[in-house]
Structure formats: structure tokens, C-alpha cells
C-alpha atoms as a PDB file:
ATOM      1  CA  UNK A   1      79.994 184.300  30.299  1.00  0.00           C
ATOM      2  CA  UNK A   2      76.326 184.714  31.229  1.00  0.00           C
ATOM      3  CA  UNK A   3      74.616 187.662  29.792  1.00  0.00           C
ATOM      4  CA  UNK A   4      71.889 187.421  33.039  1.00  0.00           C
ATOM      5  CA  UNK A   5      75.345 186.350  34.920  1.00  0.00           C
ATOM      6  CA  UNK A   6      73.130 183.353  36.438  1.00  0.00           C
ATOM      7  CA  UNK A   7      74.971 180.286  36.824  1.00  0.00           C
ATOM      8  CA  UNK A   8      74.469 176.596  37.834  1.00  0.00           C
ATOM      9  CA  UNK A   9      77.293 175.339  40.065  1.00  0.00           C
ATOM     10  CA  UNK A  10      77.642 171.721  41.326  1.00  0.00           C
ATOM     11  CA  UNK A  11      80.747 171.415  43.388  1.00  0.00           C
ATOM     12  CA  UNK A  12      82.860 174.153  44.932  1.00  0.00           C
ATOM     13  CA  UNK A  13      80.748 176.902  44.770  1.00  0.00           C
ATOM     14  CA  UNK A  14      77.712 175.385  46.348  1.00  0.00           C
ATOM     15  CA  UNK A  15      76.726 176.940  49.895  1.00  0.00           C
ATOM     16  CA  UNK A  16      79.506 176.580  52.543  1.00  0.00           C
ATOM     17  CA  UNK A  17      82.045 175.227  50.159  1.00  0.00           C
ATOM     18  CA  UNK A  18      85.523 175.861  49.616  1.00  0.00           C
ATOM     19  CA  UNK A  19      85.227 178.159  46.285  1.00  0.00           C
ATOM     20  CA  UNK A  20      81.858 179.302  47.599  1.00  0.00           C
ATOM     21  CA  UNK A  21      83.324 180.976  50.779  1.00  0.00           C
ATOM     22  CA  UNK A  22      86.017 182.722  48.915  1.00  0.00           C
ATOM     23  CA  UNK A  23      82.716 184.289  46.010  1.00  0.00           C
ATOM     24  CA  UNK A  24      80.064 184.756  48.618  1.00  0.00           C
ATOM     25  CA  UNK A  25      79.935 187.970  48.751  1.00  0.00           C
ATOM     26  CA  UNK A  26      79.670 188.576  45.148  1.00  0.00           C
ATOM     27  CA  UNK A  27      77.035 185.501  44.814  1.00  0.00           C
ATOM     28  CA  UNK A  28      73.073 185.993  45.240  1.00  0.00           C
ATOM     29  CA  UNK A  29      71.411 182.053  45.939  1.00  0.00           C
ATOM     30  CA  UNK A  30      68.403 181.737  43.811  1.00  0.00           C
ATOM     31  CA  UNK A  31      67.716 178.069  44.517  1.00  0.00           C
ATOM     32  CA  UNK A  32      68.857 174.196  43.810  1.00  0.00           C
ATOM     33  CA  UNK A  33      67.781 172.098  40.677  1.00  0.00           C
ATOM     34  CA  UNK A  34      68.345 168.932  39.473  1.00  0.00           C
ATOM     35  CA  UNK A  35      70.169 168.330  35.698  1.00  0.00           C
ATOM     36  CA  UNK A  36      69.187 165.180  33.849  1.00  0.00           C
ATOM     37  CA  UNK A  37      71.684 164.233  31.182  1.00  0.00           C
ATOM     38  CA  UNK A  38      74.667 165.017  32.890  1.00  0.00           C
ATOM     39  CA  UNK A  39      77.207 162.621  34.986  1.00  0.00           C
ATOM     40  CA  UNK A  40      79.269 163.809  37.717  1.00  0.00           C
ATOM     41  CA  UNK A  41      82.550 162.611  38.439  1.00  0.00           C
ATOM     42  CA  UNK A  42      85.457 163.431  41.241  1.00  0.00           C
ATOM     43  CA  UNK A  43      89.144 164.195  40.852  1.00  0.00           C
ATOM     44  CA  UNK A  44      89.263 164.275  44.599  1.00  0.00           C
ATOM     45  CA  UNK A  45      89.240 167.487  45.977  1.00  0.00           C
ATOM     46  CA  UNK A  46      86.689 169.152  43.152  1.00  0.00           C
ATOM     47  CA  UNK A  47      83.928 167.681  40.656  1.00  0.00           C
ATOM     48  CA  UNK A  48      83.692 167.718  37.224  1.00  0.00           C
ATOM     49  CA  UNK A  49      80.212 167.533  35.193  1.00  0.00           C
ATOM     50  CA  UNK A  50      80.014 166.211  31.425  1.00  0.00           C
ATOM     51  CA  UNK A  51      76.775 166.090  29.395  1.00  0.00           C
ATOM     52  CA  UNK A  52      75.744 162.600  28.657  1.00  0.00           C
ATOM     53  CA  UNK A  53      72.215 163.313  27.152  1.00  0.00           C
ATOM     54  CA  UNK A  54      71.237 160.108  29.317  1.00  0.00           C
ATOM     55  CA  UNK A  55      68.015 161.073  30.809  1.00  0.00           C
ATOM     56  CA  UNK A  56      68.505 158.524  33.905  1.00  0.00           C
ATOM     57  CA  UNK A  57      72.090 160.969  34.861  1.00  0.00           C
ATOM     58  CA  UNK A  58      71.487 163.555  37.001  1.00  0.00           C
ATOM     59  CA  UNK A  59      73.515 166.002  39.075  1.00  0.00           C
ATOM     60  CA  UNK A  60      72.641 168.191  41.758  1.00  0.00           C
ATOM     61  CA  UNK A  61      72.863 172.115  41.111  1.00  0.00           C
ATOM     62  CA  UNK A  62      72.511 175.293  43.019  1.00  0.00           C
ATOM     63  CA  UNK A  63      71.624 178.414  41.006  1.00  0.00           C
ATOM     64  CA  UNK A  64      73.074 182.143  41.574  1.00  0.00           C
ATOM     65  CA  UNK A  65      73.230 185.176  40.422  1.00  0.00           C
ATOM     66  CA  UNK A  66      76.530 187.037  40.238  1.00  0.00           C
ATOM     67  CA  UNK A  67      75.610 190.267  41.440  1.00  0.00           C
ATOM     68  CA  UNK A  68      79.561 192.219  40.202  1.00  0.00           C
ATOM     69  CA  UNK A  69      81.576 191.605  37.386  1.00  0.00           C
ATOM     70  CA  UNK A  70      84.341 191.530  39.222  1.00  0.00           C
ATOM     71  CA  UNK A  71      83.542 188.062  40.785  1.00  0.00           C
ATOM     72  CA  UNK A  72      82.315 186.873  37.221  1.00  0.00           C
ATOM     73  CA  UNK A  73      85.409 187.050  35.856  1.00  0.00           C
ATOM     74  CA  UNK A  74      87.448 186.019  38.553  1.00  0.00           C
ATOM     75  CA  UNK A  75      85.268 182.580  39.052  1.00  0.00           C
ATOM     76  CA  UNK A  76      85.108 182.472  34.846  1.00  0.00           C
ATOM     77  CA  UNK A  77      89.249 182.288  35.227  1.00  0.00           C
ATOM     78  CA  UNK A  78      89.209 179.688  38.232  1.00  0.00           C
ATOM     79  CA  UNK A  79      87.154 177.848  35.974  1.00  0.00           C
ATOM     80  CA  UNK A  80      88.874 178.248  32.616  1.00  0.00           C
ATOM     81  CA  UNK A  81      92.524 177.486  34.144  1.00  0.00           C
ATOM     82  CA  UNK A  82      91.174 174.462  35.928  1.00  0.00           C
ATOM     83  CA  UNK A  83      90.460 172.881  32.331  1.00  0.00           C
ATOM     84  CA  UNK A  84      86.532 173.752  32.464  1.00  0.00           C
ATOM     85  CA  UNK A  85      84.669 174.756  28.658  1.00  0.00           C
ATOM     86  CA  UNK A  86      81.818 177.349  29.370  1.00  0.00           C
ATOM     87  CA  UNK A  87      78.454 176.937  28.014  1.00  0.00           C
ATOM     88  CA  UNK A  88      75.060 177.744  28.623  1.00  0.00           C
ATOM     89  CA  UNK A  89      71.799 175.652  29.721  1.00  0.00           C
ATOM     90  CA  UNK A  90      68.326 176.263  29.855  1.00  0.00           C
ATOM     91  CA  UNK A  91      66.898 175.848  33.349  1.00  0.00           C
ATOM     92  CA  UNK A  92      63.016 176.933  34.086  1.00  0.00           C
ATOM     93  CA  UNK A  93      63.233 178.852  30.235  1.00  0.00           C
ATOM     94  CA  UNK A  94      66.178 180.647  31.673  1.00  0.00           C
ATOM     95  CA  UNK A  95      70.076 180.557  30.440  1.00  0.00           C
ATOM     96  CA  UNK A  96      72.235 179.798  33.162  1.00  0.00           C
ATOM     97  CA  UNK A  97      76.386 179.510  32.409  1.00  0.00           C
ATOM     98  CA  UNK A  98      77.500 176.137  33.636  1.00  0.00           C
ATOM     99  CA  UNK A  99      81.418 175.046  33.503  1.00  0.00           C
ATOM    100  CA  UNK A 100      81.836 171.245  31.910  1.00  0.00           C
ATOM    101  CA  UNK A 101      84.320 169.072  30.698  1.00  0.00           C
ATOM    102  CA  UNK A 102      83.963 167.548  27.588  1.00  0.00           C
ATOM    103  CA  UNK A 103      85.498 163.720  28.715  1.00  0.00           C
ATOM    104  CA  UNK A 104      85.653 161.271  31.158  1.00  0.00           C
ATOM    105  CA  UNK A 105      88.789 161.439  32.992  1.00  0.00           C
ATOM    106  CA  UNK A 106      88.320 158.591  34.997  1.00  0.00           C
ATOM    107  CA  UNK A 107      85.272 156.053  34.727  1.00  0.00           C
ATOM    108  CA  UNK A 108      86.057 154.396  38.571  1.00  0.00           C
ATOM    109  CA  UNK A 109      85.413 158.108  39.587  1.00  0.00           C
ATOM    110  CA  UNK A 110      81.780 158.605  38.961  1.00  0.00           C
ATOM    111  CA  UNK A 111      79.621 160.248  41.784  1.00  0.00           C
ATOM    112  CA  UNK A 112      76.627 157.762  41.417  1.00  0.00           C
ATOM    113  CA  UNK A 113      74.430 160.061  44.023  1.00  0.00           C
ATOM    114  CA  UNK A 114      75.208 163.133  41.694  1.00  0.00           C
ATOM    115  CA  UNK A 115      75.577 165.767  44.591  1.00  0.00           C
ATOM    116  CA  UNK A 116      78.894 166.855  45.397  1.00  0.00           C
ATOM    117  CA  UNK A 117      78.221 167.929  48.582  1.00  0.00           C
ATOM    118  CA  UNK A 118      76.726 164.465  50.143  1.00  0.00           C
ATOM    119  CA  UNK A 119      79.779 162.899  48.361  1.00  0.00           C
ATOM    120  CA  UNK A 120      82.614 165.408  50.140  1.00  0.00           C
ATOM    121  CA  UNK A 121      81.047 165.012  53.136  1.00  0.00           C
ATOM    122  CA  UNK A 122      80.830 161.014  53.322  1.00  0.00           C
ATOM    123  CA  UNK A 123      84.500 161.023  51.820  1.00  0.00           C
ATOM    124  CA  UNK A 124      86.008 163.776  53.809  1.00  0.00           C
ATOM    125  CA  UNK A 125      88.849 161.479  55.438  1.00  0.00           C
ATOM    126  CA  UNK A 126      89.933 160.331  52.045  1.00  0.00           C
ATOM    127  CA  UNK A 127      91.503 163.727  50.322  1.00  0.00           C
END
């Protein structure tokens, strides 16, 4: 986990979603960033991220601080039994913990726009 327990989430932890509602009050918004080198893809009803080192890939982030423990390890399990590898990325010179997979799962899948919440909500009728 995140020694500064700041963390860079793109899908279903961002404001208002599904994951982020059941964390929010453990979760302190510190802003939104863009990632180059990373690819976002859907397995319908959540994202996945890989690194791609591809400058032209981007993905859409929000940044937080987990302000308890407690909701640090319970989103750190979420994460790790959905499949996810932890690692950390420098953002403004600060490490933020950011949950990754290390493959493509499904090339047809890719989230060309990069923001998971623009996608849900123009696919919502389709999950």
C-alpha cells in the first residue's frame, strides 16, 4: 500500500461511483490528473488500466487521500481479489498507489476516450 496512503483511481472509485459511494467517507479528493502511458480498457461493469509506456495513451485519474486504515485495506482487498497488482507512480513528485493489470484481456475493449466515467455514462444501457 501507499506509505502517504494517496492513490490514483480511474474507474469505480471516482466521485459518485459505485465503489466510491461505498469508501467516501474514508476518502479525502485532492484533485484529477491525466496518466500518459497507460491504456484503459472495460470488462463491462469496471475498468482496468495497464501501463503501455506509449506516450500518446492516456487515462483519466482522480487523486485521494485515504484518511483511515481501515478503508485502505478494505479497498487494497477489493482490489487484490478482483485480479489488480499494486504499484506505485509518481504524480507532481509525489507517490501515489495505483491498482493495474499487467495484460490485455480483451483488445475490442479499449476505452479510446480514457475516462471511465464519460464511457459508463454513454454506455449505461449496455451492462
Amino acid at each position: 500500500m501507499n506509505e502517504n496512503r494517496q492513490y490514483a483511481f480511474y474507474g469505480s472509485l471516482r466521485l459518485g461511483m459505485e465503489n466510491y459511494k461505498v469508501f467516501e467517507d474514508g476518502l479525502e479528493f485532492l484533485g484529477k490528473a491525466e496518466l500518459r502511458g497507460f491504456k484503459l480498457f472495460s470488462l463491462i461493469d469496471y475498468p482496468y488500466a495497464i501501463s503501455t509506456e506509449n506516450e500518446n495513451d492516456c487515462i483519466v485519474v482522480e487523486l485521494f487521500k485515504i484518511i483511515n486504515i481501515t478503508t485502505e485495506e478494505s479497498i487494497h482487498q477489493v482490489e487484490m481479489d478482483a485480479g489488480y497488482i499494486f504499484t506505485n507512480i509518481e504524480i507532481a513528485k509525489q507517490k501515489f498507489g495505483i491498482y493495474l493489470f499487467t495484460e490485455i484481456k480483451d483488445e475490442n475493449r479499449w476505452v479510446e476516450s480514457g475516462d471511465w466515467v464519460v464511457y459508463k455514462s454513454s454506455h449505461a444501457f449496455e451492462s
